[in-house]
N, C-alpha and C. Protein backbone atom coordinates (compact mmCIF):
# COMPACT_ATOMS: atom_id res chain seq x y z
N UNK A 1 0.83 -1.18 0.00
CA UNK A 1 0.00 0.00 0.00
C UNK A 1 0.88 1.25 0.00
N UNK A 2 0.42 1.93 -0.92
CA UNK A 2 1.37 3.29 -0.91
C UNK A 2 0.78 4.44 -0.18
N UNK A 3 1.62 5.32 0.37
CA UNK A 3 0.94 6.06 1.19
C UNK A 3 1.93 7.29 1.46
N UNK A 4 1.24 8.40 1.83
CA UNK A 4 2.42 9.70 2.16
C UNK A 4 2.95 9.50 3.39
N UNK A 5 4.39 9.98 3.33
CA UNK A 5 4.94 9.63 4.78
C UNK A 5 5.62 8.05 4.40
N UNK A 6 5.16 7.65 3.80
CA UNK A 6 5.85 6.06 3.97
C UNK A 6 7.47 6.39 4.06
N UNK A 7 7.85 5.31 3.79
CA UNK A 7 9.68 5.14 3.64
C UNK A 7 9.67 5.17 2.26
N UNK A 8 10.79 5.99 1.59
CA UNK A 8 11.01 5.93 0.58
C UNK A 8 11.64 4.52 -0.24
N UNK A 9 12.81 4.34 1.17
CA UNK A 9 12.71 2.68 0.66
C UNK A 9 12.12 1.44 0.44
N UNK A 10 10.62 1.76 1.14
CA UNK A 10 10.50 0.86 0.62
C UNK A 10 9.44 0.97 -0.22
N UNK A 11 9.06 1.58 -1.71
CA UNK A 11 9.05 1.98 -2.60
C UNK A 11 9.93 1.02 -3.64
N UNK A 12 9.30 0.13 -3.91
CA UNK A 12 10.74 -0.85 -4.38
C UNK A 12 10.31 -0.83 -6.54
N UNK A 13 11.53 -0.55 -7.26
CA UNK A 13 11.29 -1.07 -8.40
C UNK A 13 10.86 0.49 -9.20
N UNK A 14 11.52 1.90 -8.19
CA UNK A 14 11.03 3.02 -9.25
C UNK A 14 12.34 3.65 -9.24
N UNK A 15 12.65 4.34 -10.50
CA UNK A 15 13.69 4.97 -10.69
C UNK A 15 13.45 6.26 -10.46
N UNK A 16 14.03 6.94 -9.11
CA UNK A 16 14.50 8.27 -9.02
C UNK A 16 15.21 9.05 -9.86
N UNK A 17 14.70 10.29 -9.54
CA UNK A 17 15.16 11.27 -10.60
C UNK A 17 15.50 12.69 -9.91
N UNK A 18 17.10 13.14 -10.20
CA UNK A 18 17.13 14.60 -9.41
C UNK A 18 17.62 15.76 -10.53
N UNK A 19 17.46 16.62 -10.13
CA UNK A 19 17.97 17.59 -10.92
C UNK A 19 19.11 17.48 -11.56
N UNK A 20 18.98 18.48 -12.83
CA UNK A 20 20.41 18.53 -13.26
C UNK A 20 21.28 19.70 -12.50
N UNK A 21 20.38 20.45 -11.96
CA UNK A 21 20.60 21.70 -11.35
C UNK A 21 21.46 21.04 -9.58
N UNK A 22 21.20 20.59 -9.44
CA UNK A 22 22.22 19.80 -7.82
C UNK A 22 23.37 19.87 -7.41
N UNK A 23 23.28 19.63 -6.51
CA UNK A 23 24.95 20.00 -6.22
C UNK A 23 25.32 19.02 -5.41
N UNK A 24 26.61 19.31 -5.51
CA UNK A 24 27.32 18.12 -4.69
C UNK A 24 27.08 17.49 -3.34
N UNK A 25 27.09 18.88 -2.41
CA UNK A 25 26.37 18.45 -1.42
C UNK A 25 25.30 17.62 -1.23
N UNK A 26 24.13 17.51 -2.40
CA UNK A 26 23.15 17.01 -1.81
C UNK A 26 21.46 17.87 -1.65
N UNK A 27 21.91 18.67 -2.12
CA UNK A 27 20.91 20.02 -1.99
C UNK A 27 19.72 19.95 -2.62
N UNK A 28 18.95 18.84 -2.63
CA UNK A 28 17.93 18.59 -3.85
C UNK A 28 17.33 17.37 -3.28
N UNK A 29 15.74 17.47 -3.62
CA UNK A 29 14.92 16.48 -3.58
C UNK A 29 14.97 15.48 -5.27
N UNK A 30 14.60 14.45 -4.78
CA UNK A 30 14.47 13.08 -5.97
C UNK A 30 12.81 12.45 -6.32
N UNK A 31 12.13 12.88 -7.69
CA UNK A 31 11.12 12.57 -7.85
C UNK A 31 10.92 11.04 -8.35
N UNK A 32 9.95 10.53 -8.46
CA UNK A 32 10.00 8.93 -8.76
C UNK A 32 8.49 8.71 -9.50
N UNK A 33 8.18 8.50 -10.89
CA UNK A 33 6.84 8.06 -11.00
C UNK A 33 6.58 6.90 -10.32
N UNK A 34 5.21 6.83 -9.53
CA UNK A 34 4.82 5.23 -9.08
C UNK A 34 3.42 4.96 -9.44
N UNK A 35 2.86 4.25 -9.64
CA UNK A 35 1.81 3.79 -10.23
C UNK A 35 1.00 4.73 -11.28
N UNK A 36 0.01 4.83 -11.79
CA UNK A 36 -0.77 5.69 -13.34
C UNK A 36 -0.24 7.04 -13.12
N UNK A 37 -0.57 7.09 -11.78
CA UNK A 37 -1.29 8.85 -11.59
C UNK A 37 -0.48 9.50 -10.35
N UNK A 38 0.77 8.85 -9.81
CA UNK A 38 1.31 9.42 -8.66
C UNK A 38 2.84 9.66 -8.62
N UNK A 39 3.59 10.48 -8.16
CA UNK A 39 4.25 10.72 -8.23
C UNK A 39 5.21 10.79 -6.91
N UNK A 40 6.29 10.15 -6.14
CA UNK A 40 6.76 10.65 -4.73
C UNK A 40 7.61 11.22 -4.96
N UNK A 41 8.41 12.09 -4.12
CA UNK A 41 9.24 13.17 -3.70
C UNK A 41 10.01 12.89 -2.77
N UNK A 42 11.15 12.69 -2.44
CA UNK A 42 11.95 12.20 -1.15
C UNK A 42 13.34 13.22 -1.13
N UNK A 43 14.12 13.45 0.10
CA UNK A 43 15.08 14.47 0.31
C UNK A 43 16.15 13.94 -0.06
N UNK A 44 16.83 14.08 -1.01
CA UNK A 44 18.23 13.14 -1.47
C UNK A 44 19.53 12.70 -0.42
N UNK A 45 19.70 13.79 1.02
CA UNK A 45 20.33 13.56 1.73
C UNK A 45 19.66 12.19 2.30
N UNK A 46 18.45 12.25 2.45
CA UNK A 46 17.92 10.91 3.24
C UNK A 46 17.07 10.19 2.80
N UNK A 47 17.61 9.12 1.70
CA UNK A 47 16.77 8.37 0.39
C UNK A 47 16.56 7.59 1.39
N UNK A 48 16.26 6.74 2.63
CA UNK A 48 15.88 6.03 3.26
C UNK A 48 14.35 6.75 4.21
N UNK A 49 14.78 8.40 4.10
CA UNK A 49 13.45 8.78 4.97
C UNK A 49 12.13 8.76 4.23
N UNK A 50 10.44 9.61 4.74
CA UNK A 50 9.83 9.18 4.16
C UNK A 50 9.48 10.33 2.71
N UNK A 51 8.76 9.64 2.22
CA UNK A 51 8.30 9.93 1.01
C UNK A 51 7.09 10.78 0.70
N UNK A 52 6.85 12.08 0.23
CA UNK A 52 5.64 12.75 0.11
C UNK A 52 5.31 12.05 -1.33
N UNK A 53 3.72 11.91 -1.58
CA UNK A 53 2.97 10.79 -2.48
C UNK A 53 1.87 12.62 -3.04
N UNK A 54 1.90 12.83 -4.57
CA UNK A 54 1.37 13.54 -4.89
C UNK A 54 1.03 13.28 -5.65
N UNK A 55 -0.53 13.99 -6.34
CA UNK A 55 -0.72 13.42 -7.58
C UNK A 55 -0.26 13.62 -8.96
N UNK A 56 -0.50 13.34 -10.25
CA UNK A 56 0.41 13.98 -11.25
C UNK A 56 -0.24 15.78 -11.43
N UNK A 57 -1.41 15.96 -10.80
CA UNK A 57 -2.19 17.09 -11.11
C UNK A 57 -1.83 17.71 -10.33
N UNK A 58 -1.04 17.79 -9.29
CA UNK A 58 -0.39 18.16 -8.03
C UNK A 58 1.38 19.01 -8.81
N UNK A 59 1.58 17.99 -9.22
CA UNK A 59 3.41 18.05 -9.40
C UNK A 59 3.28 18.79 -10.46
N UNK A 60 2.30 19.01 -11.61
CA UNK A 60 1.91 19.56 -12.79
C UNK A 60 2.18 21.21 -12.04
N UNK A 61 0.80 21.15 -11.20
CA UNK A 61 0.79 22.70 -11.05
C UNK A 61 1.85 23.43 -10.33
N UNK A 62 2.83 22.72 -9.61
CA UNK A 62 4.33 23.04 -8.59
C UNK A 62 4.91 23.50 -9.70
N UNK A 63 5.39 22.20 -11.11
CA UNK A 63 6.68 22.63 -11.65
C UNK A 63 5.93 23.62 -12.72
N UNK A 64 5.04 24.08 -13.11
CA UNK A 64 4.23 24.67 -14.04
C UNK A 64 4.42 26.30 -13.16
N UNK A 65 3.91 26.43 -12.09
CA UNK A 65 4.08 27.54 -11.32
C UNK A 65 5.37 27.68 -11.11
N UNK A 66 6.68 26.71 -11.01
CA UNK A 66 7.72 27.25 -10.81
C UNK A 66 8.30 27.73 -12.20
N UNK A 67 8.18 27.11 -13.03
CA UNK A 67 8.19 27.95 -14.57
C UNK A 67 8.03 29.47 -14.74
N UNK A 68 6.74 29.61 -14.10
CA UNK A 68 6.45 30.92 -14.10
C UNK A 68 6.63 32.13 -12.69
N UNK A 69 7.64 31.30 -12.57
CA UNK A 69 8.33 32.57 -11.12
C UNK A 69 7.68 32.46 -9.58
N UNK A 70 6.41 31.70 -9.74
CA UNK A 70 5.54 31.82 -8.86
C UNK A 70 6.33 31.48 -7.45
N UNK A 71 7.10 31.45 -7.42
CA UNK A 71 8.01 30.93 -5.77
C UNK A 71 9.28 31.78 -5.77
N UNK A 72 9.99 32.40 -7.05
CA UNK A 72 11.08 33.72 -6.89
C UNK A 72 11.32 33.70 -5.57
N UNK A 73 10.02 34.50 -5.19
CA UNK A 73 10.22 35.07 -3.75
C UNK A 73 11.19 34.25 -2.96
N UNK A 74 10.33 33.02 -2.52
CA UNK A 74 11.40 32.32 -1.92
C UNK A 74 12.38 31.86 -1.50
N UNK A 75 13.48 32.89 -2.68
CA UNK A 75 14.95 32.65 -3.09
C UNK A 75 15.45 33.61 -2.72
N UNK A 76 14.68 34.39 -2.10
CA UNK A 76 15.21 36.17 -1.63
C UNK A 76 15.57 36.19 -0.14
C-alpha cells in the first residue's frame, strides 16, 4: 500500500530522478513516478526517509508555477 509519509525505501522497483541543477552536497529532492497517476518526492540527503505521495495534477501545477516565477520570492 502506498501512502504519504511512507519510507522511501521501501518503494521498491522506481527509478528516481534529481535535478540537473544539484549539487554536490546534496541540496535537492528526488522525484519517482509510481503507479498511473502518482508521483513521490523524497530528500536526497535521506533516500531512506519518508516519502511525500502527490498526484500527477499536483506536481503539474508546482513545476508549471515554478516555470512561471511563482516561488522567486522564496529565493530572496
Amino acid at each position: 500500500m502506498i501512502y504519504n509519509g511512507m519510507s522511501a525505501a521501501a518503494l521498491k522497483s522506481v527509478t528516481w530522478q534529481k535535478s540537473q541543477r544539484s549539487n554536490s552536497q546534496g541540496n535537492c529532492v528526488e522525484m519517482a513516478r509510481i503507479s498511473g497517476d502518482a508521483v513521490a518526492v523524497r530528500n536526497s540527503r535521506h533516500p531512506q526517509g519518508p516519502a511525500l505521495i502527490y498526484t500527477l495534477a499536483e506536481i503539474e501545477a508546482l513545476i508549471m508555477g515554478a516555470k512561471d516565477g511563482d516561488f522567486d520570492n522564496l529565493l530572496c
